[in-house]
N, C-alpha and C. Protein backbone atom coordinates (compact mmCIF):
# COMPACT_ATOMS: atom_id res chain seq x y z
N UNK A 1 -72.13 81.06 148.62
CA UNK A 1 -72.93 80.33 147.67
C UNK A 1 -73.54 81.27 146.62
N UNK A 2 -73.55 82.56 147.03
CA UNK A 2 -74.17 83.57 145.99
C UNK A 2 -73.68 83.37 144.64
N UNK A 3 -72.02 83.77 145.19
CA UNK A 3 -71.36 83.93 144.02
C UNK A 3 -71.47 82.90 143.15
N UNK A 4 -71.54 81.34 143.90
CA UNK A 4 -71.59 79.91 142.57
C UNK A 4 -72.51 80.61 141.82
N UNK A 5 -73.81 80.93 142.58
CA UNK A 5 -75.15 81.17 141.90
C UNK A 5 -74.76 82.26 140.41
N UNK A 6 -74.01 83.21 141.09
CA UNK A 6 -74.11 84.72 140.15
C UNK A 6 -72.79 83.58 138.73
N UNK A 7 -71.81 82.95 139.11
CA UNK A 7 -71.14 82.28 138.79
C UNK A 7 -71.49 81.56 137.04
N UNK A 8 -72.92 80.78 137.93
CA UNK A 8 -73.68 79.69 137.32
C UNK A 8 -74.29 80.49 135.85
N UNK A 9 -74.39 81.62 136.73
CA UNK A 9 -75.48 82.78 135.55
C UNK A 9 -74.75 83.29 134.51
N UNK A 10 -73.31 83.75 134.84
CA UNK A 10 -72.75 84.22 133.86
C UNK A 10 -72.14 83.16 132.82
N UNK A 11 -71.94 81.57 133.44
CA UNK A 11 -71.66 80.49 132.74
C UNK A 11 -73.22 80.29 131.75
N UNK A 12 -73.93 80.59 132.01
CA UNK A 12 -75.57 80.16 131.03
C UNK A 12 -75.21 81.50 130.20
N UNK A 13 -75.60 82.51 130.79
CA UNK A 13 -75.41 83.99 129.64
C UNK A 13 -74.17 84.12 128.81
N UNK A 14 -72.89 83.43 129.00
CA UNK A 14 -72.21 83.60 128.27
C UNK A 14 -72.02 82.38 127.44
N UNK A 15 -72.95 81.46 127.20
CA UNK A 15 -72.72 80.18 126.34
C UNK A 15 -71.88 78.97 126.60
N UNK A 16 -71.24 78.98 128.50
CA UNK A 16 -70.67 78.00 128.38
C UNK A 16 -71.72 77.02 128.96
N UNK A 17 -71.92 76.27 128.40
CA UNK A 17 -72.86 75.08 128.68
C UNK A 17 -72.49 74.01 129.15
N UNK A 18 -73.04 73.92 130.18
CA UNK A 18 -72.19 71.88 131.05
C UNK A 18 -72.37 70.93 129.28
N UNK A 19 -72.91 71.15 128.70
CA UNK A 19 -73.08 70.21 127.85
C UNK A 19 -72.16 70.15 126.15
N UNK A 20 -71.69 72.00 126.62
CA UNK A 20 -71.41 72.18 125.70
C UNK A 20 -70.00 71.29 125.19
N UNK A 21 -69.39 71.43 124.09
CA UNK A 21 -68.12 70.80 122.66
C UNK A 21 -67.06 72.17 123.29
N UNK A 22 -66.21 71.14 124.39
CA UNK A 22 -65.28 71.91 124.79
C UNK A 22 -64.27 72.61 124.16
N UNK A 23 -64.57 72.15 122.96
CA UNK A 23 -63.15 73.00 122.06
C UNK A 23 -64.32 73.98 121.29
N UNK A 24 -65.22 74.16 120.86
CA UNK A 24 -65.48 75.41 120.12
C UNK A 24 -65.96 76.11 121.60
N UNK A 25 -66.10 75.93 122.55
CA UNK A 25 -66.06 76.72 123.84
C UNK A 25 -64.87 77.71 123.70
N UNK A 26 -64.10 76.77 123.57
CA UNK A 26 -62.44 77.50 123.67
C UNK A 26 -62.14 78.25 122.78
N UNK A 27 -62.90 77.77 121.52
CA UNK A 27 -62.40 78.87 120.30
C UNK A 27 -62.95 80.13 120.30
N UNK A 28 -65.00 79.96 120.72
CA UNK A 28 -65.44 81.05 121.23
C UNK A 28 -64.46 81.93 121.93
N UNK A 29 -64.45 81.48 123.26
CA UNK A 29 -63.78 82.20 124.30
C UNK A 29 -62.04 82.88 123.67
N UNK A 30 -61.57 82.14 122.90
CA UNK A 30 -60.38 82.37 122.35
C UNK A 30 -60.81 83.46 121.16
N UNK A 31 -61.11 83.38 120.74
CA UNK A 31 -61.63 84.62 119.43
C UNK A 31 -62.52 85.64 119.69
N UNK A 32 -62.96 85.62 120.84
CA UNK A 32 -63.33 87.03 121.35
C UNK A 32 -62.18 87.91 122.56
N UNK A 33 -61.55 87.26 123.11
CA UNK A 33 -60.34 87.32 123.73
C UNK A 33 -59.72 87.99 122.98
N UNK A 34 -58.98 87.38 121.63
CA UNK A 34 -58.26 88.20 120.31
C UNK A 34 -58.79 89.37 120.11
N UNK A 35 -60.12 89.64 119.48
CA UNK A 35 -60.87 90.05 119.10
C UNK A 35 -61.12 91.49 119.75
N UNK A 36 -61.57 91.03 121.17
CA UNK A 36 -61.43 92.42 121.68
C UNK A 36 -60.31 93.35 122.64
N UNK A 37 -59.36 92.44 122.81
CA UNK A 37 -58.36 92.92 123.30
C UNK A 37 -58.64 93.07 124.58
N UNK A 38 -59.07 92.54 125.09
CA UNK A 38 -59.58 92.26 126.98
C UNK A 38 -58.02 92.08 127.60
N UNK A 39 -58.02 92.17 129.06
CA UNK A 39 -57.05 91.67 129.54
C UNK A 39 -57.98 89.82 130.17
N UNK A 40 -56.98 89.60 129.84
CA UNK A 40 -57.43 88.66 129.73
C UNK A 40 -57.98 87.75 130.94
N UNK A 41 -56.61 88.64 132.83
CA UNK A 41 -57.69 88.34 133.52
C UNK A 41 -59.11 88.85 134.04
N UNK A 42 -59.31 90.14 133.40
CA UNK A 42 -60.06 90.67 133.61
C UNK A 42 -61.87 89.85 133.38
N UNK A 43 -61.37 89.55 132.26
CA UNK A 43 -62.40 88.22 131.64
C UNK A 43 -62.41 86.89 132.77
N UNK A 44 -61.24 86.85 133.29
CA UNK A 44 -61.51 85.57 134.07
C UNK A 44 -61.89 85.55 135.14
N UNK A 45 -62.10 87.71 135.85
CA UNK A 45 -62.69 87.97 137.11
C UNK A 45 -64.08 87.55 137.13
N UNK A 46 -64.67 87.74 136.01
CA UNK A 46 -66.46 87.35 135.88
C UNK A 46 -66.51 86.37 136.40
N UNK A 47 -65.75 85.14 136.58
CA UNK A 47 -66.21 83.97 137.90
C UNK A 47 -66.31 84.45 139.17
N UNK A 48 -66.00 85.83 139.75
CA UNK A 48 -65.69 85.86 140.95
C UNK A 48 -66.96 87.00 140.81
N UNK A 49 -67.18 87.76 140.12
CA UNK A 49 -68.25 88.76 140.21
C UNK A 49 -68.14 90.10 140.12
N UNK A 50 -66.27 90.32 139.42
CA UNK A 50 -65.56 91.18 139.48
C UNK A 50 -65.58 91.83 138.13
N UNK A 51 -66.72 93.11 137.72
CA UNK A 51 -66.91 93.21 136.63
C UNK A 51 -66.37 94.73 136.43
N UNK A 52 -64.56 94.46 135.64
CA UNK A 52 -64.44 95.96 135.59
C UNK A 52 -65.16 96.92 134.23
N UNK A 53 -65.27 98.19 134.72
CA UNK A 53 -65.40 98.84 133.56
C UNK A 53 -64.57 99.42 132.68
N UNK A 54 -64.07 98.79 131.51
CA UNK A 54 -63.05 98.84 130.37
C UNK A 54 -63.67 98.13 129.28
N UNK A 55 -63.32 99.85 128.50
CA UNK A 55 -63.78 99.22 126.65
C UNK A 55 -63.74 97.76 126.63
N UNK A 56 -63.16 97.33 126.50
CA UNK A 56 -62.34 95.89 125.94
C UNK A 56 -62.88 94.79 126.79
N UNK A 57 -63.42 95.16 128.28
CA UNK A 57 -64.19 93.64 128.78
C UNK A 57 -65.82 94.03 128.17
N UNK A 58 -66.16 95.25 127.46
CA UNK A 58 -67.47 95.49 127.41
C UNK A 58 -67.62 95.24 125.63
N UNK A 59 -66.26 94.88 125.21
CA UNK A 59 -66.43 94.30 123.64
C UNK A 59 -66.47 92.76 124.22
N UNK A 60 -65.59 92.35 125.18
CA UNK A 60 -65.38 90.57 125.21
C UNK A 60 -66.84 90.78 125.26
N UNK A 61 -67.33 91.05 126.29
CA UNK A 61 -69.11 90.18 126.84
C UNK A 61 -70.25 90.42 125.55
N UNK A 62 -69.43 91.31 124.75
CA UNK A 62 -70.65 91.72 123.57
C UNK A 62 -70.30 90.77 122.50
N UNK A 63 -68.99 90.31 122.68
CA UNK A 63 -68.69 89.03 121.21
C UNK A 63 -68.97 87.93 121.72
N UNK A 64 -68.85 87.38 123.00
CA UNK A 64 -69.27 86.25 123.69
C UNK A 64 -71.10 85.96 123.80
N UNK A 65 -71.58 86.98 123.55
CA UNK A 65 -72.96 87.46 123.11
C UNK A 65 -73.71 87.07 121.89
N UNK A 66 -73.12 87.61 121.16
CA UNK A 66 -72.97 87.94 119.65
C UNK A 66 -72.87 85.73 119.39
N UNK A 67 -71.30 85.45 119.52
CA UNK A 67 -71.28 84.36 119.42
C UNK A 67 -72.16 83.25 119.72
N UNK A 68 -72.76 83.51 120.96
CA UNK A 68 -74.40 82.40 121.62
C UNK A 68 -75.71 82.77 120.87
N UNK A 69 -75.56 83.79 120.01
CA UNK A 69 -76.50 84.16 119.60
C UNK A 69 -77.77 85.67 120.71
N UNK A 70 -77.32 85.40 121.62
CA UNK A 70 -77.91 86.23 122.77
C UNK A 70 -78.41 87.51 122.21
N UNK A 71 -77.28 88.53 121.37
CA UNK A 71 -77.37 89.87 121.29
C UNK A 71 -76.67 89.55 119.69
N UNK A 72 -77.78 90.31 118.77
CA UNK A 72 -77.77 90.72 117.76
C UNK A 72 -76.27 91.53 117.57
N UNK A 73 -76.26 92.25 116.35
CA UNK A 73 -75.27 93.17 116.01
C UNK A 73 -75.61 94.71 116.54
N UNK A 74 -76.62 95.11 116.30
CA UNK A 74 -76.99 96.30 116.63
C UNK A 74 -77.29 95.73 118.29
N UNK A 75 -76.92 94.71 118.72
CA UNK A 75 -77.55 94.75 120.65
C UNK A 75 -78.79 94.38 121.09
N UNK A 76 -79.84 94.26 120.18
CA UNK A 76 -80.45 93.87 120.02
C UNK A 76 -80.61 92.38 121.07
N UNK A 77 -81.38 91.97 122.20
CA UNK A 77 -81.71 90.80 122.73
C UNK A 77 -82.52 89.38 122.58
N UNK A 78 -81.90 88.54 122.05
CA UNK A 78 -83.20 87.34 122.07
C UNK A 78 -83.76 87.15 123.25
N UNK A 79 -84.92 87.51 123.64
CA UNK A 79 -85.37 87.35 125.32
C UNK A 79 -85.69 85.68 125.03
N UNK A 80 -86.05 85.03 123.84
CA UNK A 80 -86.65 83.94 124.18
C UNK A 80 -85.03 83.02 124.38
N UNK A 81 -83.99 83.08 123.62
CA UNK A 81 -82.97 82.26 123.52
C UNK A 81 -82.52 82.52 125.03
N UNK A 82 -82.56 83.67 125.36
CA UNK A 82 -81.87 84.06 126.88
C UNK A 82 -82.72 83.31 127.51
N UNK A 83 -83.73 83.18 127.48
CA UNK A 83 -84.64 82.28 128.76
C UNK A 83 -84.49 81.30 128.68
N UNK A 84 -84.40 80.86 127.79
CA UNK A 84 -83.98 79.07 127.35
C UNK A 84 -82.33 79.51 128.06
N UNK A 85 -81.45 79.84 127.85
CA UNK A 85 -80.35 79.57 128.64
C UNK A 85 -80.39 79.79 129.96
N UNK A 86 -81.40 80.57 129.98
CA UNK A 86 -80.96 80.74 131.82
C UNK A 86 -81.42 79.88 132.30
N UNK A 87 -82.12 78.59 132.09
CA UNK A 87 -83.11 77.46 132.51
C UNK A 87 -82.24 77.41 133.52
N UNK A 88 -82.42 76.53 134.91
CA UNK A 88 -81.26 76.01 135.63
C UNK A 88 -82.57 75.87 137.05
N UNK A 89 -81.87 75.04 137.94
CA UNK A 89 -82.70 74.39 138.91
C UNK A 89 -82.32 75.58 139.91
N UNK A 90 -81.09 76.59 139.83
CA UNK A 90 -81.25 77.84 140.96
C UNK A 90 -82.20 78.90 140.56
N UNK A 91 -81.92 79.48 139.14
CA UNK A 91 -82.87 80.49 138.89
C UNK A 91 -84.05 80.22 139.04
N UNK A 92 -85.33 80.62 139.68
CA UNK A 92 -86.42 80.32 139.26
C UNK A 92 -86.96 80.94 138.04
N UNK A 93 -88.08 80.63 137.34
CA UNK A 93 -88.61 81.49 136.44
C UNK A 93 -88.93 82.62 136.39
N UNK A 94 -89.31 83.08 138.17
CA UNK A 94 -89.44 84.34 138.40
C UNK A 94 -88.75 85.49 138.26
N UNK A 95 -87.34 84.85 138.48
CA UNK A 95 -86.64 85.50 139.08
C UNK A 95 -85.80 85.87 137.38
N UNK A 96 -86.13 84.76 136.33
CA UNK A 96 -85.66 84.70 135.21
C UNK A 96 -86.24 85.71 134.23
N UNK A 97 -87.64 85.67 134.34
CA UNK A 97 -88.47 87.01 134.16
C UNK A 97 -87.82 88.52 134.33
N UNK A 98 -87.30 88.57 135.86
CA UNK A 98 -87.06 89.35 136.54
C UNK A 98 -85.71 90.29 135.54
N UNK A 99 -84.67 89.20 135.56
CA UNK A 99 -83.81 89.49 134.79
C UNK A 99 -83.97 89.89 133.35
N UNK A 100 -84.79 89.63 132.63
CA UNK A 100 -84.83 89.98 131.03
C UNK A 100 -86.00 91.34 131.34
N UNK A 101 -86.81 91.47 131.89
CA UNK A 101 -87.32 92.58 131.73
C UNK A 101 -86.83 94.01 132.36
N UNK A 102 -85.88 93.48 133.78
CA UNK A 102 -85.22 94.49 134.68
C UNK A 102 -83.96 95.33 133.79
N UNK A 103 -83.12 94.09 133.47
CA UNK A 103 -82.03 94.35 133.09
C UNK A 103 -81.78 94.48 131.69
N UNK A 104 -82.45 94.03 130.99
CA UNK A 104 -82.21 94.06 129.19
C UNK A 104 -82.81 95.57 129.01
N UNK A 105 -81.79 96.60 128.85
CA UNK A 105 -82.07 98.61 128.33
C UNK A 105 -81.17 98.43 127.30
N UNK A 106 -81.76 99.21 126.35
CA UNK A 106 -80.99 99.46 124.78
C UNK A 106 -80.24 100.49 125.18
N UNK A 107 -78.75 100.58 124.98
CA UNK A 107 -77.88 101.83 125.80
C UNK A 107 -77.31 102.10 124.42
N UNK A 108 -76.46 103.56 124.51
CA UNK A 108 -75.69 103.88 123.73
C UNK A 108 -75.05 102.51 122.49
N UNK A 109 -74.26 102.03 123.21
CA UNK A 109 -73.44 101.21 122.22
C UNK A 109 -74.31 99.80 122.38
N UNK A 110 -73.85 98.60 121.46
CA UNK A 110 -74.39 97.45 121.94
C UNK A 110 -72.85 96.48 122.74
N UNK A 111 -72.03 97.37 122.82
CA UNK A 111 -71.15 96.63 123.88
C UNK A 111 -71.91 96.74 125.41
N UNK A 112 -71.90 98.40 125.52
CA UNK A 112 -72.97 99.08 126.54
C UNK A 112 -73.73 98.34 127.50
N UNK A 113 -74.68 97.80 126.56
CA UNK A 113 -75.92 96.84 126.53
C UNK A 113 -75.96 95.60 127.38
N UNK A 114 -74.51 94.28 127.01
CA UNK A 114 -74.01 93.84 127.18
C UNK A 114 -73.30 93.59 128.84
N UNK A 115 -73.10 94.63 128.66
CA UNK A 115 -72.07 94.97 130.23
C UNK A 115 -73.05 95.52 131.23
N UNK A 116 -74.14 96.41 131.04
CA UNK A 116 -75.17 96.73 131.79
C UNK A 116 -75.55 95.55 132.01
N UNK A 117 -76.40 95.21 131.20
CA UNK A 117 -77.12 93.58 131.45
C UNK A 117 -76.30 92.80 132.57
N UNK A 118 -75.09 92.70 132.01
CA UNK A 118 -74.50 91.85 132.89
C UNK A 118 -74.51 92.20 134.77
N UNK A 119 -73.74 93.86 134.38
CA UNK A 119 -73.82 94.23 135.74
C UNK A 119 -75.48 93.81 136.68
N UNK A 120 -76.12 94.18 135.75
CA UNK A 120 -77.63 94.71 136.54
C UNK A 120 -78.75 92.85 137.17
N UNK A 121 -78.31 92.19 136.08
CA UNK A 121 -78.52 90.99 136.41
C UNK A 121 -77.38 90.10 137.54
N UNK A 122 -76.37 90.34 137.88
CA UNK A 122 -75.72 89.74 139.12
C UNK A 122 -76.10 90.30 139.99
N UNK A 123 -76.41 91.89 140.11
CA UNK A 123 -76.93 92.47 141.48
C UNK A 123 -78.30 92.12 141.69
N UNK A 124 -79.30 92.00 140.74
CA UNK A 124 -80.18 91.10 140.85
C UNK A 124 -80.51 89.40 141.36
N UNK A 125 -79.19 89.04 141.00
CA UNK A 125 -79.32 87.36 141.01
C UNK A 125 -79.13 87.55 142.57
N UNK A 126 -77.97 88.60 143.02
CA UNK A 126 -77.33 88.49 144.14
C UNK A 126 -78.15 89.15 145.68
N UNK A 127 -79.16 90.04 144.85
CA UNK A 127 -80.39 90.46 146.17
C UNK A 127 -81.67 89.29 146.58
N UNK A 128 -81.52 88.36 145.25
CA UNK A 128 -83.38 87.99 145.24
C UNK A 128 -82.99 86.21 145.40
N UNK A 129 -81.40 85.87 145.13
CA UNK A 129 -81.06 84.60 145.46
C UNK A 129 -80.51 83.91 147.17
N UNK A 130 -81.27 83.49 148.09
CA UNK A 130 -80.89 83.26 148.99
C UNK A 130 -80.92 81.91 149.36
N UNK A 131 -78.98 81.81 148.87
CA UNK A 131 -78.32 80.69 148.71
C UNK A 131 -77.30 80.97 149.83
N UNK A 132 -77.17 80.23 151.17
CA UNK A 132 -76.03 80.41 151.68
C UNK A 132 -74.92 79.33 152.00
């Protein structure tokens, strides 16, 4: 059940929204795909929690970013837009806190940024969420 949870998180942080217009979903997801030259299942391991380290999945998560509005150009974080996405009946607020102040570090690159975040917030979701 972790993983739905860690799952759920990377579906809110990366802009796919239960609510969202399934075709500019797709175009998102399709034009950062192009864009950064990901393998493409590599991108589709992030459902499972499988986050490799390669240039190219650390450009996808920074254009998939970029695209939700999440992370500026320079990497830069909206903490307020991120909190509004992470809303959800598993995260608590605490724990939502937890994540934007733990895990959001200005690193070298703003792909960097991106991929840290990501990493540092599933091992987070995945110590402090006890979902079994």
């Amino acid at each position: 059940m972790k993983y739905l949870t860690f799952f759920l998180f990377i579906v809110a942080t990366t802009g796919i929204q239960f609510f969202c217009v399934k075709d500019d979903f797709v175009e998102r997801y399709s034009d950062c795909i192009n864009t950064s030259g990901v393998d493409e299942e590599d991108a589709k391991m992030l459902q499972h929690g499988n986050i490799v380290d390669k240039p190219q999945l650390k450009q996808f998560l920074f254009c998939i970013n970029q695209q939700n509005n999440i992370q500026d150009r320079n990497g830069n974080f909206d903490t307020d837009l991120l909190r509004q996405k992470l809303k959800n009946p598993i995260l608590s607020s605490d724990l939502v806190d937890t994540l934007i102040n733990k895990c959001i570090i200005h690193q070298a690159t703003p792909q960097e940024s991106a991929y840290q975040f990501l990493k540092c917030s599933r091992s987070s979701i995945m110590i402090n969420t006890d979902v079994s």
